[in-house]
C-alpha atoms as a PDB file:
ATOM      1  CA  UNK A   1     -65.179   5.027 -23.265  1.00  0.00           C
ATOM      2  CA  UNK A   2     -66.083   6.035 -26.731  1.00  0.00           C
ATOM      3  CA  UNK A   3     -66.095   3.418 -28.965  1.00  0.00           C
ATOM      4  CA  UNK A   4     -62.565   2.543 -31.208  1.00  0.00           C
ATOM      5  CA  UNK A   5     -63.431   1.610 -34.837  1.00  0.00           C
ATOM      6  CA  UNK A   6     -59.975   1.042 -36.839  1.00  0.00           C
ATOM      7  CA  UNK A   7     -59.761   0.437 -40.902  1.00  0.00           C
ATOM      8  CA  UNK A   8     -58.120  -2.328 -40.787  1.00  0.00           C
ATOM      9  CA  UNK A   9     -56.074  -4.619 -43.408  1.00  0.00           C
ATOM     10  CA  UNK A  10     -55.937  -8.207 -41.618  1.00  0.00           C
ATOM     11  CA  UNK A  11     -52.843  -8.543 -43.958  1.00  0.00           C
ATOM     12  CA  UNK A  12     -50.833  -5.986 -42.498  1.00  0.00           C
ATOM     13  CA  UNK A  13     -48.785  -6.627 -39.156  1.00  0.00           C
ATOM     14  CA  UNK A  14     -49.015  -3.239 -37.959  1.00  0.00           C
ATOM     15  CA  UNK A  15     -53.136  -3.402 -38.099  1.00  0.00           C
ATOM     16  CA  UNK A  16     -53.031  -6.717 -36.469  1.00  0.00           C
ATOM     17  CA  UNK A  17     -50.532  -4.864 -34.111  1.00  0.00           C
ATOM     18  CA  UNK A  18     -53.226  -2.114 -33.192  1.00  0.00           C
ATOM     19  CA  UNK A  19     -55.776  -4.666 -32.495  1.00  0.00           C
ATOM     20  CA  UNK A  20     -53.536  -6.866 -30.555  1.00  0.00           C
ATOM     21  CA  UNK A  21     -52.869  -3.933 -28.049  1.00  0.00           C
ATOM     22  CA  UNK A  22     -56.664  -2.541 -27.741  1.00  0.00           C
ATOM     23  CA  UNK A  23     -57.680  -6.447 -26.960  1.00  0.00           C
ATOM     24  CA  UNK A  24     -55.003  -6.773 -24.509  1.00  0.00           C
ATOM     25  CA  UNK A  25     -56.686  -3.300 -23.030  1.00  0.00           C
ATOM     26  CA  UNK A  26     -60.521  -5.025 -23.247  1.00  0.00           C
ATOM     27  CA  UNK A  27     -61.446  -2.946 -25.794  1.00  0.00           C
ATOM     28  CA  UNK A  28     -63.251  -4.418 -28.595  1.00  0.00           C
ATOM     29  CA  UNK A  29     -63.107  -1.941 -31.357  1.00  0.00           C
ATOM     30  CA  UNK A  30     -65.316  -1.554 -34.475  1.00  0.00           C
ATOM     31  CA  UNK A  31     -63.130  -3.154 -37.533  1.00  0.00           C
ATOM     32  CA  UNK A  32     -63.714  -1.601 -40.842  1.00  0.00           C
ATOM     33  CA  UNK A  33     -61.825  -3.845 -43.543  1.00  0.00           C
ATOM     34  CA  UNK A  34     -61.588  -0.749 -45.626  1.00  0.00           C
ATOM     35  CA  UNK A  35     -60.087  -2.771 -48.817  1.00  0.00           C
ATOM     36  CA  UNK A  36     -64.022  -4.554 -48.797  1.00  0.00           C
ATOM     37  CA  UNK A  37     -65.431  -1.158 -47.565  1.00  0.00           C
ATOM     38  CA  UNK A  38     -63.850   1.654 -49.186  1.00  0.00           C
ATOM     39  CA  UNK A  39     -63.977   5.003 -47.355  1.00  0.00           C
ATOM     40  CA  UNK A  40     -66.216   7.944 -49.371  1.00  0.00           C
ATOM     41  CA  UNK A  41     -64.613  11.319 -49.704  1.00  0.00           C
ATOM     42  CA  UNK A  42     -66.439  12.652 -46.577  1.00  0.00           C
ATOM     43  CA  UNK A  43     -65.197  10.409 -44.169  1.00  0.00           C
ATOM     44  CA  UNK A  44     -61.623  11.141 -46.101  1.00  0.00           C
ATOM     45  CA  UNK A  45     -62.237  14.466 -45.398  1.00  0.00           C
ATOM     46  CA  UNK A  46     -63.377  13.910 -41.500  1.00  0.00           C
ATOM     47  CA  UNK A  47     -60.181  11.738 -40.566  1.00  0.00           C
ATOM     48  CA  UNK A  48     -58.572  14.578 -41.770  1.00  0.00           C
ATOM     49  CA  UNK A  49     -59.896  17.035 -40.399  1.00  0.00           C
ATOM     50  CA  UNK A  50     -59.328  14.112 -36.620  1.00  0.00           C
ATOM     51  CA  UNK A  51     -55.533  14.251 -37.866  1.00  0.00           C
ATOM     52  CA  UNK A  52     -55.195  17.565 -37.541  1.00  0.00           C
ATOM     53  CA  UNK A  53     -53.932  17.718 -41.337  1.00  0.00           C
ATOM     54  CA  UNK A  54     -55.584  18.681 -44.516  1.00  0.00           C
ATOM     55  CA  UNK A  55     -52.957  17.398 -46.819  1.00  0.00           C
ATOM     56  CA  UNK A  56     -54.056  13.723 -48.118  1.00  0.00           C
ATOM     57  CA  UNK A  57     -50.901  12.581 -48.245  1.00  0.00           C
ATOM     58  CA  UNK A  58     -50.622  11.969 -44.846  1.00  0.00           C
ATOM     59  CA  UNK A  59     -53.118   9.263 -45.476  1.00  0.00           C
ATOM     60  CA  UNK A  60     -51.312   7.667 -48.249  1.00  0.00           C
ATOM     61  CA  UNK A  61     -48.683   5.048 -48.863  1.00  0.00           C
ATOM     62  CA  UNK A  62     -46.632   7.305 -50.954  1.00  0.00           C
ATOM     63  CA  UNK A  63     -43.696   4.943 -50.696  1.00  0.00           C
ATOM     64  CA  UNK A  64     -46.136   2.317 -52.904  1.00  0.00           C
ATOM     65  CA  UNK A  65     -45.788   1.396 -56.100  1.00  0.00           C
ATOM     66  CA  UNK A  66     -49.577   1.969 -56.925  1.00  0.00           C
ATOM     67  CA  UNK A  67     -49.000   5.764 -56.117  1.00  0.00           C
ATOM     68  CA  UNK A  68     -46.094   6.107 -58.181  1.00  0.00           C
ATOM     69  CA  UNK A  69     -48.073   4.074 -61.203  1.00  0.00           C
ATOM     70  CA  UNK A  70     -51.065   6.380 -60.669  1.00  0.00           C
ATOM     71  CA  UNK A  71     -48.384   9.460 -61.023  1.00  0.00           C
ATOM     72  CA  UNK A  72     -49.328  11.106 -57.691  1.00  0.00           C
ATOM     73  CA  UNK A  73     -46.143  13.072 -56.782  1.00  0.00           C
ATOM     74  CA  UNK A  74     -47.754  15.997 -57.898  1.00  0.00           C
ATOM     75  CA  UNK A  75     -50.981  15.347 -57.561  1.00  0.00           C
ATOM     76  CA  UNK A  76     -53.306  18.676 -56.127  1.00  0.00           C
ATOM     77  CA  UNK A  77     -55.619  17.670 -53.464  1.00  0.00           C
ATOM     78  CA  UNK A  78     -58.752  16.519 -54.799  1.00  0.00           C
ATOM     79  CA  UNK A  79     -56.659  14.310 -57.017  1.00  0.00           C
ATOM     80  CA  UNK A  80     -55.585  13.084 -54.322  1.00  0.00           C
ATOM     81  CA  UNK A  81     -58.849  12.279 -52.805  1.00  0.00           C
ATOM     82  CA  UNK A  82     -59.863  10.467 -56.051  1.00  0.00           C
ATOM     83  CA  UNK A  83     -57.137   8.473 -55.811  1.00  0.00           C
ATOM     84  CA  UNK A  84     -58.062   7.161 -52.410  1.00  0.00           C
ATOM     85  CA  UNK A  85     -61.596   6.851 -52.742  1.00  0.00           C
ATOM     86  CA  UNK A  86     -60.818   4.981 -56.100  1.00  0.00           C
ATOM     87  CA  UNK A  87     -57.861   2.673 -54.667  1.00  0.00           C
ATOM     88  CA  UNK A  88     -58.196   2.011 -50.891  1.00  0.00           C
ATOM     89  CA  UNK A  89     -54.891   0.237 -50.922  1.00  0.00           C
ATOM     90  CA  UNK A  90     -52.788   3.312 -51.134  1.00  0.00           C
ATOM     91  CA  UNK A  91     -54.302   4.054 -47.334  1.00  0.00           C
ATOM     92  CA  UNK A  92     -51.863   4.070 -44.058  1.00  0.00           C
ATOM     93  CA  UNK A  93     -52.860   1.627 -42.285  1.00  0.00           C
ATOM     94  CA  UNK A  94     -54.357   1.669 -39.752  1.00  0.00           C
ATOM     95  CA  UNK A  95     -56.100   3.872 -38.919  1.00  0.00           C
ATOM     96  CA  UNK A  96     -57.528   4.074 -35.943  1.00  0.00           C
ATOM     97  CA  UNK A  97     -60.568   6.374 -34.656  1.00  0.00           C
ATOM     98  CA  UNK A  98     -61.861   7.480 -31.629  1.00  0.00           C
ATOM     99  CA  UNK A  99     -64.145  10.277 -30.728  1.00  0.00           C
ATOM    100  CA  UNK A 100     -63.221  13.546 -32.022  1.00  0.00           C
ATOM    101  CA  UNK A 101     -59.292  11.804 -32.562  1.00  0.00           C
ATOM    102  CA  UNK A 102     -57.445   9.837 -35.141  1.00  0.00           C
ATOM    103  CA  UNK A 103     -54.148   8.262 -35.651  1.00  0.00           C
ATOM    104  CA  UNK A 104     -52.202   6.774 -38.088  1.00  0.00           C
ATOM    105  CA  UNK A 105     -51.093   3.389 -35.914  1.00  0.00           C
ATOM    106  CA  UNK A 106     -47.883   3.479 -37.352  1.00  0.00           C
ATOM    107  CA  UNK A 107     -46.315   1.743 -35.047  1.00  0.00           C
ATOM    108  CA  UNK A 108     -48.951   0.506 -33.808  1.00  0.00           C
ATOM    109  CA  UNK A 109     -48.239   1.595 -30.308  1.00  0.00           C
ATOM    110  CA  UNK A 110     -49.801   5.110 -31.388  1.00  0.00           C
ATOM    111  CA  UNK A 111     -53.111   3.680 -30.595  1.00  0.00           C
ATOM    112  CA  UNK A 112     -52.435   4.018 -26.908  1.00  0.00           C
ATOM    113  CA  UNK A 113     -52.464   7.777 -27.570  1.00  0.00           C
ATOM    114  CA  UNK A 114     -56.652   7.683 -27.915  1.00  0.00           C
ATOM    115  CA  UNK A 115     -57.233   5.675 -25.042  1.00  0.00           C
ATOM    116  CA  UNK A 116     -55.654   8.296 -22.521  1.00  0.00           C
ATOM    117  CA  UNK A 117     -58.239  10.586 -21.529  1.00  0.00           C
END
């Protein structure tokens, strides 16, 4: 199996969620506490390119306050990626890699969908 890394937020039940259901599967995934170890604008750009999307906002927490502080609504694209690269907390979370795939492990459940093959 290729290996599962997931950006994780230990705060968040949904991330703890994800990680409950690979270890209940054996799988011991990489865990990237992405608030410590902020993603750079490539790998932005690669787990969107794994989502199938390339609109950042599917990678955001538009609902947050931070993003409507920050004035994001309408934001172009590379703003966008600015904004995340600058303030990791305004990531889904969590997200959750595998391979050439990606999800958004909202609910957390959505994991499973990598570990079908």
């Amino acid at each position: 199996m290729a290996e599962v890394t997931v950006w994780h937020n230990p705060r968040c039940s949904k991330s703890r969620g994800a990680c409950a259901l690979l270890a209940e599967r054996g799988i011991e995934p990489e865990v990237r506490r992405y608030l410590d170890d902020a993603p750079d604008r490539s790998e932005l750009e690669r787990v969107l390119r794994l989502l199938g999307t390339d609109d950042p906002r599917e990678l955001m927490r538009t609902s947050d306050r931070r993003y409507r502080e920050l004035d994001l609504a309408d934001a172009d694209r590379a703003q966008l990626l600015d904004a995340l690269e600058a303030e990791p907390a305004l990531l889904q979370r969590p997200v959750v890699l595998r391979g050439g795939r990606a999800v958004i492990a909202r609910p957390p459940e959505r994991v499973l969908e990598l570990l079908d093959d």
